[in-house]
PDB file of N, CA and C in Angstrom:
ATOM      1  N   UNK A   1      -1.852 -39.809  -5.205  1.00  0.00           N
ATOM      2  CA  UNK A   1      -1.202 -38.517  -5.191  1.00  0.00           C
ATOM      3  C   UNK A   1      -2.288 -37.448  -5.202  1.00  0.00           C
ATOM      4  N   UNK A   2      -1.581 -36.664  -4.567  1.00  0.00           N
ATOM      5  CA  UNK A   2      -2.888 -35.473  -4.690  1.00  0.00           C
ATOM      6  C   UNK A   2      -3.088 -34.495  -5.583  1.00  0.00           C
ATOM      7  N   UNK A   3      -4.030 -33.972  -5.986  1.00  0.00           N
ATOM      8  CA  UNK A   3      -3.746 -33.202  -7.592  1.00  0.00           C
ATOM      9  C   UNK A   3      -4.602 -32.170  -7.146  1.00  0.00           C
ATOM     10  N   UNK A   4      -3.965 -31.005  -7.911  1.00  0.00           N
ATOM     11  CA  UNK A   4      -5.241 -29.677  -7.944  1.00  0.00           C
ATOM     12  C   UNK A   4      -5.799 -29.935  -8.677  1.00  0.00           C
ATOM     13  N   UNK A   5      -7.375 -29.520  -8.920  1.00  0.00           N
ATOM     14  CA  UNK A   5      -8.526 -29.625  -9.885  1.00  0.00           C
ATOM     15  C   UNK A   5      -8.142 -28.665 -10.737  1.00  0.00           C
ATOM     16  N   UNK A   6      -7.554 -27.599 -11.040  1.00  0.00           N
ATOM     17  CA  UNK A   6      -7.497 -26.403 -11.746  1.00  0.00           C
ATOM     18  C   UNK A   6      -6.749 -26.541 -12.676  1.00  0.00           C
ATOM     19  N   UNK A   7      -5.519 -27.053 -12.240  1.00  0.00           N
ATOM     20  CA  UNK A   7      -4.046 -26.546 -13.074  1.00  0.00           C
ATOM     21  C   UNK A   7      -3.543 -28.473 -13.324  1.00  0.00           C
ATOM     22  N   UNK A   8      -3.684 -29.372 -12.420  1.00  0.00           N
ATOM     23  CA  UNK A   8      -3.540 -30.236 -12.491  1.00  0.00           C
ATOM     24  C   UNK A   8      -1.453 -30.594 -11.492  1.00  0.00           C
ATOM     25  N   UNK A   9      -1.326 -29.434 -11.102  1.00  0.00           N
ATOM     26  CA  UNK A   9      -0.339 -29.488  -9.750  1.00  0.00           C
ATOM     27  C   UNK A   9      -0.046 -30.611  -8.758  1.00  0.00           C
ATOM     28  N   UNK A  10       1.015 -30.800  -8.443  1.00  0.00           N
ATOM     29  CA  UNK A  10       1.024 -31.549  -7.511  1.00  0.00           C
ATOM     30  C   UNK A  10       1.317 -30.935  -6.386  1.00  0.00           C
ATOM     31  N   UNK A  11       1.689 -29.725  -6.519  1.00  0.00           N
ATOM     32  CA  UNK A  11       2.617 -28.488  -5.484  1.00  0.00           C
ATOM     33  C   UNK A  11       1.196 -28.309  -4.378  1.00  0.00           C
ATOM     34  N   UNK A  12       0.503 -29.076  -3.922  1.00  0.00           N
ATOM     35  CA  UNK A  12      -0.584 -28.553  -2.919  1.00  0.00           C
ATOM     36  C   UNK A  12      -0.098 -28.677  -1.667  1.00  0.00           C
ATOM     37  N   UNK A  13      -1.100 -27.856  -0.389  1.00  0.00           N
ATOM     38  CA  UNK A  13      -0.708 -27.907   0.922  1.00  0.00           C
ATOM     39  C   UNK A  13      -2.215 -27.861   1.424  1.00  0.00           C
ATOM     40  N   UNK A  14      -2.049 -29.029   2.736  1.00  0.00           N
ATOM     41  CA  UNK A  14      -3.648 -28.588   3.454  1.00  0.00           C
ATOM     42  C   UNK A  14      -3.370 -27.703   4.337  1.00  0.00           C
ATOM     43  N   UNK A  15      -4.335 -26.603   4.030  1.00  0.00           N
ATOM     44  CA  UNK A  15      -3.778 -25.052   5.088  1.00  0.00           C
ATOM     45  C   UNK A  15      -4.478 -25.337   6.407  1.00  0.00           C
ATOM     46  N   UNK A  16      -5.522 -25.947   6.756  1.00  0.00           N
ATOM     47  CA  UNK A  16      -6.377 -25.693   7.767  1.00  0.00           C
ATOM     48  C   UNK A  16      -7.193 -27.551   8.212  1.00  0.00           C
ATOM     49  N   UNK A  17      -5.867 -28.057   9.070  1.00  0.00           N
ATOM     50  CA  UNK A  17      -5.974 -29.136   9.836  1.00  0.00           C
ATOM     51  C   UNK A  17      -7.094 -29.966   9.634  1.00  0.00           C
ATOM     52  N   UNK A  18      -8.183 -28.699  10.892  1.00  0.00           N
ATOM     53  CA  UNK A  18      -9.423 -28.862  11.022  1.00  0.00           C
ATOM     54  C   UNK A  18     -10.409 -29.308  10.262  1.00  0.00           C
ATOM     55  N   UNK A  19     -10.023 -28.594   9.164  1.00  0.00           N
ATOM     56  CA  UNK A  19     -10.842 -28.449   7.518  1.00  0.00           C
ATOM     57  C   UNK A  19     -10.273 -29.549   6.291  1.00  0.00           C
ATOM     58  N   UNK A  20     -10.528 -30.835   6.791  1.00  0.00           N
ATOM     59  CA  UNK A  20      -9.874 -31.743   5.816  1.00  0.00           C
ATOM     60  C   UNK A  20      -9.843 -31.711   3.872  1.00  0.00           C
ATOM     61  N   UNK A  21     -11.034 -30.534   3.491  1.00  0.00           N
ATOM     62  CA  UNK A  21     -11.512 -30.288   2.416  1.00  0.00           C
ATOM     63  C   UNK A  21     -10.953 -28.961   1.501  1.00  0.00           C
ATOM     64  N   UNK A  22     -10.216 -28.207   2.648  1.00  0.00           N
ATOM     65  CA  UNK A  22      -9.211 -26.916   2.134  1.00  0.00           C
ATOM     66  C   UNK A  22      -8.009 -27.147   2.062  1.00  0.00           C
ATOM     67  N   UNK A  23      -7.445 -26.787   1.058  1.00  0.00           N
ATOM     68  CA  UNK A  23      -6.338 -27.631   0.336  1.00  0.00           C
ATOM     69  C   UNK A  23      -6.063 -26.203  -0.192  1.00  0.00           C
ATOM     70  N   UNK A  24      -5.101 -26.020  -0.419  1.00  0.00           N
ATOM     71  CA  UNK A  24      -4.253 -24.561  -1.520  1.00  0.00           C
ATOM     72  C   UNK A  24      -3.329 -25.282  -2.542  1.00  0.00           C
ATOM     73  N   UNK A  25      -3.559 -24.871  -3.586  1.00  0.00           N
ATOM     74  CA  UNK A  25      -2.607 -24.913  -5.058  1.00  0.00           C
ATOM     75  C   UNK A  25      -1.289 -23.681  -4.938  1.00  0.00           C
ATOM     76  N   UNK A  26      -0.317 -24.070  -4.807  1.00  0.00           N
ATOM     77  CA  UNK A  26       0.816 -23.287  -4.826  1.00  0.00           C
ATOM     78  C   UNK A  26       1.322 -22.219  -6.586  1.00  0.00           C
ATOM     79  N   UNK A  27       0.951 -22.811  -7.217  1.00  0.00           N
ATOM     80  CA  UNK A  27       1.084 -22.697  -8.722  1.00  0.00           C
ATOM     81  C   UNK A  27      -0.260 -21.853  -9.316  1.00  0.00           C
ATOM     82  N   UNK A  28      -1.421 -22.375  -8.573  1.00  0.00           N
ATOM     83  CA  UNK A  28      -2.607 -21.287  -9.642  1.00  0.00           C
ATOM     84  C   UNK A  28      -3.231 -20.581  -8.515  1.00  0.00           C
ATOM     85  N   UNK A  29      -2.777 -21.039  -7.374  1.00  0.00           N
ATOM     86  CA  UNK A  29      -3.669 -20.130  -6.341  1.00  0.00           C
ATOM     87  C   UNK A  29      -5.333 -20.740  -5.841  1.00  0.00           C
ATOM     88  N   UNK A  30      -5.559 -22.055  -6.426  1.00  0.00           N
ATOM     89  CA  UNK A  30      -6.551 -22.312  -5.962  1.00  0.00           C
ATOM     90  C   UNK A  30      -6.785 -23.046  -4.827  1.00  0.00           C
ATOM     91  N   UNK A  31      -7.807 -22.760  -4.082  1.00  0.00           N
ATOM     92  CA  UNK A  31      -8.240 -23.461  -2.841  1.00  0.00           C
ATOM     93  C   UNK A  31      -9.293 -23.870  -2.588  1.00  0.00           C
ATOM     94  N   UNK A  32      -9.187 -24.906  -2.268  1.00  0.00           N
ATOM     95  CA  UNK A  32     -10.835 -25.360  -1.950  1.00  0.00           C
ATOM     96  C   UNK A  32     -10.501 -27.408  -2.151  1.00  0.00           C
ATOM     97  N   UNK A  33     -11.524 -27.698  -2.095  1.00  0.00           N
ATOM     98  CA  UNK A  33     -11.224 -29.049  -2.653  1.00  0.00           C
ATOM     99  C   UNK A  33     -10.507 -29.846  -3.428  1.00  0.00           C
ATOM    100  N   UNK A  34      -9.359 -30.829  -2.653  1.00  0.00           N
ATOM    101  CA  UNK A  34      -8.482 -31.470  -4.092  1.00  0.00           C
ATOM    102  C   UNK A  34      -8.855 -32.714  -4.678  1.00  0.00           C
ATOM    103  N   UNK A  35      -8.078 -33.144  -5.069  1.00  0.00           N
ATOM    104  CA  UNK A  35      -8.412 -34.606  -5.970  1.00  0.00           C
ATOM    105  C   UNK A  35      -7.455 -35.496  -5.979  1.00  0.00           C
ATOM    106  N   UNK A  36      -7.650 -36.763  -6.002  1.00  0.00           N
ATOM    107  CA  UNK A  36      -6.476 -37.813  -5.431  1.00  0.00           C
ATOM    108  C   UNK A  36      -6.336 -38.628  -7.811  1.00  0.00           C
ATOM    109  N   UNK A  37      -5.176 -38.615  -7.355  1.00  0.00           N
ATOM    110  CA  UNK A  37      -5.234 -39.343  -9.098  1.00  0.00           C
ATOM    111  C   UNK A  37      -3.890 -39.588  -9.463  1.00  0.00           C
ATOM    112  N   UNK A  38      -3.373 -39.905 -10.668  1.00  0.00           N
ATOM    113  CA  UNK A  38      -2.123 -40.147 -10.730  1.00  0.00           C
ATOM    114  C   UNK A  38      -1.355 -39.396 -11.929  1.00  0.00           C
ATOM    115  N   UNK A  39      -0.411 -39.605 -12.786  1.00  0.00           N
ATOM    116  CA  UNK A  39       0.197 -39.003 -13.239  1.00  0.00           C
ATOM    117  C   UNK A  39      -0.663 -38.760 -14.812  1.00  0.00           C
ATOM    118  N   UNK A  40      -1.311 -39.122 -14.744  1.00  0.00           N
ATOM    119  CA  UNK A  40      -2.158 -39.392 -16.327  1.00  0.00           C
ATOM    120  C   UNK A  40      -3.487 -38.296 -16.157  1.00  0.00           C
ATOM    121  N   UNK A  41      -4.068 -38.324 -15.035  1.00  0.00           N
ATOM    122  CA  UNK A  41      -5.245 -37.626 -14.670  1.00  0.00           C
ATOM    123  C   UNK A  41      -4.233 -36.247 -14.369  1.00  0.00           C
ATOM    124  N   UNK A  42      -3.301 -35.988 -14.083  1.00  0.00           N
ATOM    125  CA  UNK A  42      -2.274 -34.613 -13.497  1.00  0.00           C
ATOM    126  C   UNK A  42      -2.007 -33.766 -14.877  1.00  0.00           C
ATOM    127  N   UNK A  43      -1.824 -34.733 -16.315  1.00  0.00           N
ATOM    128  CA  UNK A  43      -1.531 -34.320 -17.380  1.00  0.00           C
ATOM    129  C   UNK A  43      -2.435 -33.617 -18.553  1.00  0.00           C
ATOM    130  N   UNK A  44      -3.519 -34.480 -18.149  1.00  0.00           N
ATOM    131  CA  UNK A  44      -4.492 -34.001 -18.651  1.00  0.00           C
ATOM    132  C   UNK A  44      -5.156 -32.590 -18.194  1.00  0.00           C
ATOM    133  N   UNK A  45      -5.709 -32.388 -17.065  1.00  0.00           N
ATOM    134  CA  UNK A  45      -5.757 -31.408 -15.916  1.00  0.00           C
ATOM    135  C   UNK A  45      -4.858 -30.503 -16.450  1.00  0.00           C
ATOM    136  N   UNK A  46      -3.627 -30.667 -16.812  1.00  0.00           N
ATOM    137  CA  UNK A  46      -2.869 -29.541 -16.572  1.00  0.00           C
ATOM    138  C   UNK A  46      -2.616 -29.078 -18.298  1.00  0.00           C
ATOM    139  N   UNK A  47      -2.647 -30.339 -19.304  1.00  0.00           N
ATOM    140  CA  UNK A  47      -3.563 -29.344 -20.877  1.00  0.00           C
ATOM    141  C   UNK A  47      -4.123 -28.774 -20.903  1.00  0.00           C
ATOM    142  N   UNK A  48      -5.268 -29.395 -20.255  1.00  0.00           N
ATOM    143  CA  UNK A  48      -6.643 -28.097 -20.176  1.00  0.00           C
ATOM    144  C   UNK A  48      -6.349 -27.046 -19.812  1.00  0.00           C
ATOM    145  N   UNK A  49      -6.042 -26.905 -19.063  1.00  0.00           N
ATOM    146  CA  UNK A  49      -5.748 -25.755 -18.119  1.00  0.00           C
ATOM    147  C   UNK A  49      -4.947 -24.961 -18.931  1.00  0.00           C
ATOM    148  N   UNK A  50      -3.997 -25.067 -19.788  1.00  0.00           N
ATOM    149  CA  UNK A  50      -2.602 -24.551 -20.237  1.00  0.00           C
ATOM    150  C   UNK A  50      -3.669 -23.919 -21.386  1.00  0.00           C
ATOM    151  N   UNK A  51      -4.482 -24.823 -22.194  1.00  0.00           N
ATOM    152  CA  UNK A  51      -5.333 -24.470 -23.344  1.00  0.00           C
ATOM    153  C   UNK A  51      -5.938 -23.486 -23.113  1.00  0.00           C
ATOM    154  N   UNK A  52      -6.456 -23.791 -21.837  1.00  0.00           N
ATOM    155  CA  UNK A  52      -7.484 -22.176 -21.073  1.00  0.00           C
ATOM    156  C   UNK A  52      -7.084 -21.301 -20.693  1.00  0.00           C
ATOM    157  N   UNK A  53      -5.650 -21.258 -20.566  1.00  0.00           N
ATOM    158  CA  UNK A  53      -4.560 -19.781 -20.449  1.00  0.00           C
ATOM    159  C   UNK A  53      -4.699 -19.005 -21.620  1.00  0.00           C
ATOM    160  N   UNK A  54      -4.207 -20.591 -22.930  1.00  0.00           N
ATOM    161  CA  UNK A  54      -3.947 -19.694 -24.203  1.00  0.00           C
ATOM    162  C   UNK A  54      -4.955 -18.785 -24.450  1.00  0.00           C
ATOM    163  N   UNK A  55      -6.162 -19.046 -24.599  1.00  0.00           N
ATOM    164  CA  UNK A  55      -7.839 -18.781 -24.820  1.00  0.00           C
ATOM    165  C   UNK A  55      -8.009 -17.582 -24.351  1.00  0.00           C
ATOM    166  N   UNK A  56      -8.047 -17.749 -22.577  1.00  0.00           N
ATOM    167  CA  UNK A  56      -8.085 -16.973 -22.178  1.00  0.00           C
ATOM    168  C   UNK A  56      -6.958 -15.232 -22.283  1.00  0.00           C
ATOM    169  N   UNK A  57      -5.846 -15.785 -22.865  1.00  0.00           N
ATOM    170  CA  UNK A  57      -5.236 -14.153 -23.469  1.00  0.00           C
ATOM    171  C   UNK A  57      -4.687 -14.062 -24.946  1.00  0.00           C
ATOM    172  N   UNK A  58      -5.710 -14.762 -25.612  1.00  0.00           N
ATOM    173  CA  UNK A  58      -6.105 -14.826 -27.198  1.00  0.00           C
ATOM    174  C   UNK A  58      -6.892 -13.478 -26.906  1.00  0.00           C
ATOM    175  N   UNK A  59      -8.215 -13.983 -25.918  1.00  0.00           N
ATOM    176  CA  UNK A  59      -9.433 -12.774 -25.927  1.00  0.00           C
ATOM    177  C   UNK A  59      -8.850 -12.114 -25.498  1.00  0.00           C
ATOM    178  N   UNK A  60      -8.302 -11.967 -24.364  1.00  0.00           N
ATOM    179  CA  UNK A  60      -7.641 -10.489 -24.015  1.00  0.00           C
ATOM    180  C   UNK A  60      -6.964  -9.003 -24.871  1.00  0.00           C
ATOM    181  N   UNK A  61      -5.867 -10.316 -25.660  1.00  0.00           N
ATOM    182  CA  UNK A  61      -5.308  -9.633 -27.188  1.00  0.00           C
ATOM    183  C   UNK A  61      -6.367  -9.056 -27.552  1.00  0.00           C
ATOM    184  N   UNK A  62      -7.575  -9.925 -28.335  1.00  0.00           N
ATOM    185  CA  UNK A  62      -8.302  -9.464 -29.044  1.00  0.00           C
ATOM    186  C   UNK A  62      -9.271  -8.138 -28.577  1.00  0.00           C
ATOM    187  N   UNK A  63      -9.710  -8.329 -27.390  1.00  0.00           N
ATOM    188  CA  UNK A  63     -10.349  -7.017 -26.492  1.00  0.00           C
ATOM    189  C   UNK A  63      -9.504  -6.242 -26.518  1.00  0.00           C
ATOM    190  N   UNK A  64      -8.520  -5.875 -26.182  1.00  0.00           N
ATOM    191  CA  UNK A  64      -7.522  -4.765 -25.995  1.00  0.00           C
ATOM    192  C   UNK A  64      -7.364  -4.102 -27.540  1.00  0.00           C
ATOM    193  N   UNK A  65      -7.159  -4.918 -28.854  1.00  0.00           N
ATOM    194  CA  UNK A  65      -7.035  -4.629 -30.076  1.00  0.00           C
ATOM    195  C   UNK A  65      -8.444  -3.952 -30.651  1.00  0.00           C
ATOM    196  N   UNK A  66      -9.728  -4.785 -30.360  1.00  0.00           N
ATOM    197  CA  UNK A  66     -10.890  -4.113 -30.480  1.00  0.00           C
ATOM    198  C   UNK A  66     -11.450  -2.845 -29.856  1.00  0.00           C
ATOM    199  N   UNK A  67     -10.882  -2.419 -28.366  1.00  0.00           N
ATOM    200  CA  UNK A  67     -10.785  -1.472 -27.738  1.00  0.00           C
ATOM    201  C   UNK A  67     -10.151  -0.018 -28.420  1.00  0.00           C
ATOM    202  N   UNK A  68      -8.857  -0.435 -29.017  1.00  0.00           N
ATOM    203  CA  UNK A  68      -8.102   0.307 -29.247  1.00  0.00           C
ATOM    204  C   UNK A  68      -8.711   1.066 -30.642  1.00  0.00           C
ATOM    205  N   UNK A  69      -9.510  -0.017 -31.836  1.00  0.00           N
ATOM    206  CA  UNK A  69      -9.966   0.254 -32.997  1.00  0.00           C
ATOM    207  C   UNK A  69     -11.156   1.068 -32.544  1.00  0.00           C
ATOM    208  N   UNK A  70     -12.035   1.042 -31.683  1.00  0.00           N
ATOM    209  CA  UNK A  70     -13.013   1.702 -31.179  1.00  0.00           C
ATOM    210  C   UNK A  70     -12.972   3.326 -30.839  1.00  0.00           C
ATOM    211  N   UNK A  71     -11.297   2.918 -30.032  1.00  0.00           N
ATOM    212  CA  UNK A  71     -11.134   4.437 -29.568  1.00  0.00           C
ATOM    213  C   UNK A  71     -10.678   4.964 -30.621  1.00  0.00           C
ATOM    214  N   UNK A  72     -10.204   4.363 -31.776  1.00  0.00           N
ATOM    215  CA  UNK A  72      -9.722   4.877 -32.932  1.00  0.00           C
ATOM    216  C   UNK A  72     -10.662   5.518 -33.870  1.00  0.00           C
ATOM    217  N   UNK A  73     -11.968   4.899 -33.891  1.00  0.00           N
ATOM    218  CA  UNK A  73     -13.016   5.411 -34.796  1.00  0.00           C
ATOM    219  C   UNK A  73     -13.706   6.364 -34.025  1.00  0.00           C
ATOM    220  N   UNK A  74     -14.093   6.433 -32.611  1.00  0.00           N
ATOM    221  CA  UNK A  74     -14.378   7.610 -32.212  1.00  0.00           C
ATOM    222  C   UNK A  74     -13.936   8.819 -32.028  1.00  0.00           C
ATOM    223  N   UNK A  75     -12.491   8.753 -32.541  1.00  0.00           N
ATOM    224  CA  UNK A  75     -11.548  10.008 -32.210  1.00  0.00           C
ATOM    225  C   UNK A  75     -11.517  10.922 -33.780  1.00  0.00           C
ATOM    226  N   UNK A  76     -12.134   9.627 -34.752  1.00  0.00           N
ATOM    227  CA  UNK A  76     -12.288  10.180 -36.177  1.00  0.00           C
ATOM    228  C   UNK A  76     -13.567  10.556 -36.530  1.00  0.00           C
ATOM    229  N   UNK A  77     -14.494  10.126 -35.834  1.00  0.00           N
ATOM    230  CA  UNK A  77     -15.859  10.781 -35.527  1.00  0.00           C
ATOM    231  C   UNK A  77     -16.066  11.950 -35.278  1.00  0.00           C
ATOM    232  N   UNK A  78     -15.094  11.854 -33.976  1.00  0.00           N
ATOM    233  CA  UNK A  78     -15.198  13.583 -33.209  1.00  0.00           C
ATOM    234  C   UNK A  78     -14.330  14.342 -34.112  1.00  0.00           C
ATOM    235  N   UNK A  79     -13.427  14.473 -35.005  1.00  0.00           N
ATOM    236  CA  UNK A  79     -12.679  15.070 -35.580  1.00  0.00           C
ATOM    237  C   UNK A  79     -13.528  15.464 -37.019  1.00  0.00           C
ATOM    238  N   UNK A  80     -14.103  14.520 -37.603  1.00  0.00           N
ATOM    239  CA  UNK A  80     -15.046  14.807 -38.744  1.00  0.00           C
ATOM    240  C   UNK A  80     -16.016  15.963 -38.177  1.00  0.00           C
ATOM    241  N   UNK A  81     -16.895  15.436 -36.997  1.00  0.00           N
ATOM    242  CA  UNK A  81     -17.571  16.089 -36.471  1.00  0.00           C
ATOM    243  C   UNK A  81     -17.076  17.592 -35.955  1.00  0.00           C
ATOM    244  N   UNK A  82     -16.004  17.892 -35.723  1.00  0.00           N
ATOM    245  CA  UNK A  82     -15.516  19.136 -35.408  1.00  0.00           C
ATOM    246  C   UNK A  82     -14.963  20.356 -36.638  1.00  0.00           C
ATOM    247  N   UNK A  83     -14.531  18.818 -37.976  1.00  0.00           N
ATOM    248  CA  UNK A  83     -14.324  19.457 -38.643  1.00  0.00           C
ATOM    249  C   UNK A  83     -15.568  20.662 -39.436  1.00  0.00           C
ATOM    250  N   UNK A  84     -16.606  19.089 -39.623  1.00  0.00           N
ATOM    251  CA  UNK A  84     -18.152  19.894 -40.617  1.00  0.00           C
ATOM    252  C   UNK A  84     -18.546  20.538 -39.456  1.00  0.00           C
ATOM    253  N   UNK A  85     -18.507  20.847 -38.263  1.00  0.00           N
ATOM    254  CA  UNK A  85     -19.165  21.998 -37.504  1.00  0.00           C
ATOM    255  C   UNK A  85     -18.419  23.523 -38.248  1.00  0.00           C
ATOM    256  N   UNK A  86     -16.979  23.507 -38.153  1.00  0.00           N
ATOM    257  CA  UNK A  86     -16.700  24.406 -38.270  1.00  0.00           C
ATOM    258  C   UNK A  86     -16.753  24.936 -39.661  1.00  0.00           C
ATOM    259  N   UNK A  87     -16.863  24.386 -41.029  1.00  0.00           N
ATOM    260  CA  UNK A  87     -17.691  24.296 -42.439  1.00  0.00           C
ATOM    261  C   UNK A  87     -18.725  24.747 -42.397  1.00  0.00           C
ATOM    262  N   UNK A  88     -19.602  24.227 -41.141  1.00  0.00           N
ATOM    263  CA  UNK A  88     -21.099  25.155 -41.338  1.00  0.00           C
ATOM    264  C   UNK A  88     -20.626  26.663 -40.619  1.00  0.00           C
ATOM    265  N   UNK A  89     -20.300  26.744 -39.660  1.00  0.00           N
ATOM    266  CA  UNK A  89     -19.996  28.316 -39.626  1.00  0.00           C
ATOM    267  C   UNK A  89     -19.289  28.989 -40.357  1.00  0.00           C
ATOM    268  N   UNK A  90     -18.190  28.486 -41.276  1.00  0.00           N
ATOM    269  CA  UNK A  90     -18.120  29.335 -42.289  1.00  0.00           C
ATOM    270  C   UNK A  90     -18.774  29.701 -43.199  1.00  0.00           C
ATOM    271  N   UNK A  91     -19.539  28.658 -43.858  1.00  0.00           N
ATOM    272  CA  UNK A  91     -20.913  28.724 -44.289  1.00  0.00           C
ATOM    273  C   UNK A  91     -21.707  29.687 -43.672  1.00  0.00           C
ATOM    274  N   UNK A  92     -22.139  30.197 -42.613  1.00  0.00           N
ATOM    275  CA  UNK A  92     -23.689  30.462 -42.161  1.00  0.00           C
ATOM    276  C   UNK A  92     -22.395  32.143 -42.520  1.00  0.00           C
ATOM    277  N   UNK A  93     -21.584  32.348 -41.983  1.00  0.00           N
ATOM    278  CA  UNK A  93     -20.303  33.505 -41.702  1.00  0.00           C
ATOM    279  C   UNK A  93     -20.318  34.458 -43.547  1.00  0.00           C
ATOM    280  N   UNK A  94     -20.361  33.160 -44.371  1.00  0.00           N
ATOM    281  CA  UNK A  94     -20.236  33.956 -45.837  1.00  0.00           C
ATOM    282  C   UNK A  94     -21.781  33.968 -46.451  1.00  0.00           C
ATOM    283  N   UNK A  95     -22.780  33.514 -45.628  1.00  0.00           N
ATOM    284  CA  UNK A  95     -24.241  33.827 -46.167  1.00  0.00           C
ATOM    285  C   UNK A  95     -24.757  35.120 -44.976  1.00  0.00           C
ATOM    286  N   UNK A  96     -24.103  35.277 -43.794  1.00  0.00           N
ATOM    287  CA  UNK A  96     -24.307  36.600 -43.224  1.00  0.00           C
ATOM    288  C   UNK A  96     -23.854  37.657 -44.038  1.00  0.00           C
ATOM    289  N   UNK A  97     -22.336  37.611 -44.541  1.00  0.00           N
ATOM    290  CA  UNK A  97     -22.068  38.438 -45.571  1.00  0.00           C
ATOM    291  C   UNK A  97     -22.393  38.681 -46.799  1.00  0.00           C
ATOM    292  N   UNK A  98     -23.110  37.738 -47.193  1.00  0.00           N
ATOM    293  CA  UNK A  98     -23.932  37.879 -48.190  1.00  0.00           C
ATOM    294  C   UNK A  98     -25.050  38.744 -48.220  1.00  0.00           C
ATOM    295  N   UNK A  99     -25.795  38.869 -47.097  1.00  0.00           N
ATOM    296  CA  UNK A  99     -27.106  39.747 -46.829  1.00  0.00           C
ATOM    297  C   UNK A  99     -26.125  40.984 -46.382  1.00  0.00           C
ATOM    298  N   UNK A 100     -25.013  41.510 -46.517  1.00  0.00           N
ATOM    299  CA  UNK A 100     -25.151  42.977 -46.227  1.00  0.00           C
ATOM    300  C   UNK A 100     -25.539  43.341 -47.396  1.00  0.00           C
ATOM    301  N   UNK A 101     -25.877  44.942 -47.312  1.00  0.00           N
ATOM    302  CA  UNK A 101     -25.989  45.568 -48.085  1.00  0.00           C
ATOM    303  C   UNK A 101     -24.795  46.495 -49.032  1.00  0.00           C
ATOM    304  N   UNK A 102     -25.040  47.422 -49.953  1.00  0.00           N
ATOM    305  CA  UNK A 102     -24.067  47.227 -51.034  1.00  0.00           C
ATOM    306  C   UNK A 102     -23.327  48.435 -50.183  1.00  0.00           C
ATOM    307  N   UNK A 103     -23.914  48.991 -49.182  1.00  0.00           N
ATOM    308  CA  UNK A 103     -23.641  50.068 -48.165  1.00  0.00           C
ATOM    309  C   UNK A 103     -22.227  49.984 -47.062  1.00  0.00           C
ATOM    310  N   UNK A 104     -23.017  48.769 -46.742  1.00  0.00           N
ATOM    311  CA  UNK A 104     -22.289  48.242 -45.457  1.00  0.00           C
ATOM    312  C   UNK A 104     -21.293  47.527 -46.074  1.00  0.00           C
ATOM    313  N   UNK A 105     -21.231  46.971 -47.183  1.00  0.00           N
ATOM    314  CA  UNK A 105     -19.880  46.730 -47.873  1.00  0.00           C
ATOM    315  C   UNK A 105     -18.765  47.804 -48.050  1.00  0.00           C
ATOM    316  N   UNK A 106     -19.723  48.839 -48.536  1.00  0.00           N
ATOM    317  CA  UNK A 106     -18.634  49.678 -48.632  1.00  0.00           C
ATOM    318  C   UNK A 106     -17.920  50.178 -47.864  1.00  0.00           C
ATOM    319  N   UNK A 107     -19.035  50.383 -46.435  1.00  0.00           N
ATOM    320  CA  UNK A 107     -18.519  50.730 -45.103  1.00  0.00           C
ATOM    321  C   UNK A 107     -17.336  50.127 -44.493  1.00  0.00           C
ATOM    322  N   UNK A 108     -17.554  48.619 -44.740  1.00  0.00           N
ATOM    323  CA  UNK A 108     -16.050  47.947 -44.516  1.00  0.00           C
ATOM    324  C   UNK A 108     -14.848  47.874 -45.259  1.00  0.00           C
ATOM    325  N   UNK A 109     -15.054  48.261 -46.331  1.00  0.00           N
ATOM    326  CA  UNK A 109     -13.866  48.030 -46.951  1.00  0.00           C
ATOM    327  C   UNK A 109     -13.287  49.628 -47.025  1.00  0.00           C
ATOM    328  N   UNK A 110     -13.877  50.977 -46.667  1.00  0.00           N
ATOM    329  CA  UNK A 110     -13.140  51.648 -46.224  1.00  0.00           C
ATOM    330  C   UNK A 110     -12.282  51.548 -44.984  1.00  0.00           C
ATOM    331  N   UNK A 111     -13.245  50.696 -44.195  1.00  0.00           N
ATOM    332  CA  UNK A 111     -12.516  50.469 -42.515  1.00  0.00           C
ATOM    333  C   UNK A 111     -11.574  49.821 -43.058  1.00  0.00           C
ATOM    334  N   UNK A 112     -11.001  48.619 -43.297  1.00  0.00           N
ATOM    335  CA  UNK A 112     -10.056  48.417 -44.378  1.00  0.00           C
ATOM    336  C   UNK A 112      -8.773  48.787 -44.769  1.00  0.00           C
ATOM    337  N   UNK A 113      -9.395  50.196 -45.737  1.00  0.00           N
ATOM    338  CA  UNK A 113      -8.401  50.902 -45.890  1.00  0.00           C
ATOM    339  C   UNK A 113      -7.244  52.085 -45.105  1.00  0.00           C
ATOM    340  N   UNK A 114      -7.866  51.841 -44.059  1.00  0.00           N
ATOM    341  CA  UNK A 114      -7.631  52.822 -42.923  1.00  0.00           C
ATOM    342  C   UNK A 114      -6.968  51.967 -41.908  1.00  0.00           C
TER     343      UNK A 114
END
């Protein structure tokens, strides 16, 4: 029987006559070289394969979840960071007002009153 190497399928087709060695998997999409074996070698083939799905969108989960925590800590970065920017200009804002004089205080707080 003929088996895909990938998935462990039996669903194959030879696409190209000529080309006794191109073979297509209907089920995983693979092409290229098949394999002759029987129902024991098909089962196995096709654990693996099933195992290497799981695996393969375990990591995916996990990238997408690590992605997401990433964009999460940089958005609290930039927000800290936006916050203490604007702390130091109030800061630098009440040590400018600090250096007026007892003049120019007064000057404003008539403007002020007016």
């Amino acid at each position: 029987m003929k088996i895909c190497p990938r998935c462990g399928s039996k669903n194959v087709d030879w696409i190209i006559p000529q080309n006794w060695s191109v073979w297509e998997c209907k089920d995983c999409d693979y092409t290229g070289p098949i394999i002759d074996g029987d129902e024991k070698i098909a089962k196995e083939i096709k654990e693996d394969y099933e195992l290497k799905l799981k695996i393969e969108k375990s990591k995916s989960k996990k990238d997408k979840k690590d992605k997401k925590n990433k964009e999460k800590t940089e958005n609290q970065e930039k927000e800290y960071e936006e916050t203490e920017c604007e702390e130091t200009k109030y800061e630098e804002e009440i040590e400018c007002e600090e250096e007026l004089t007892d003049e120019e205080i007064e000057r404003r707080l008539d403007e002020l009153e007016i």
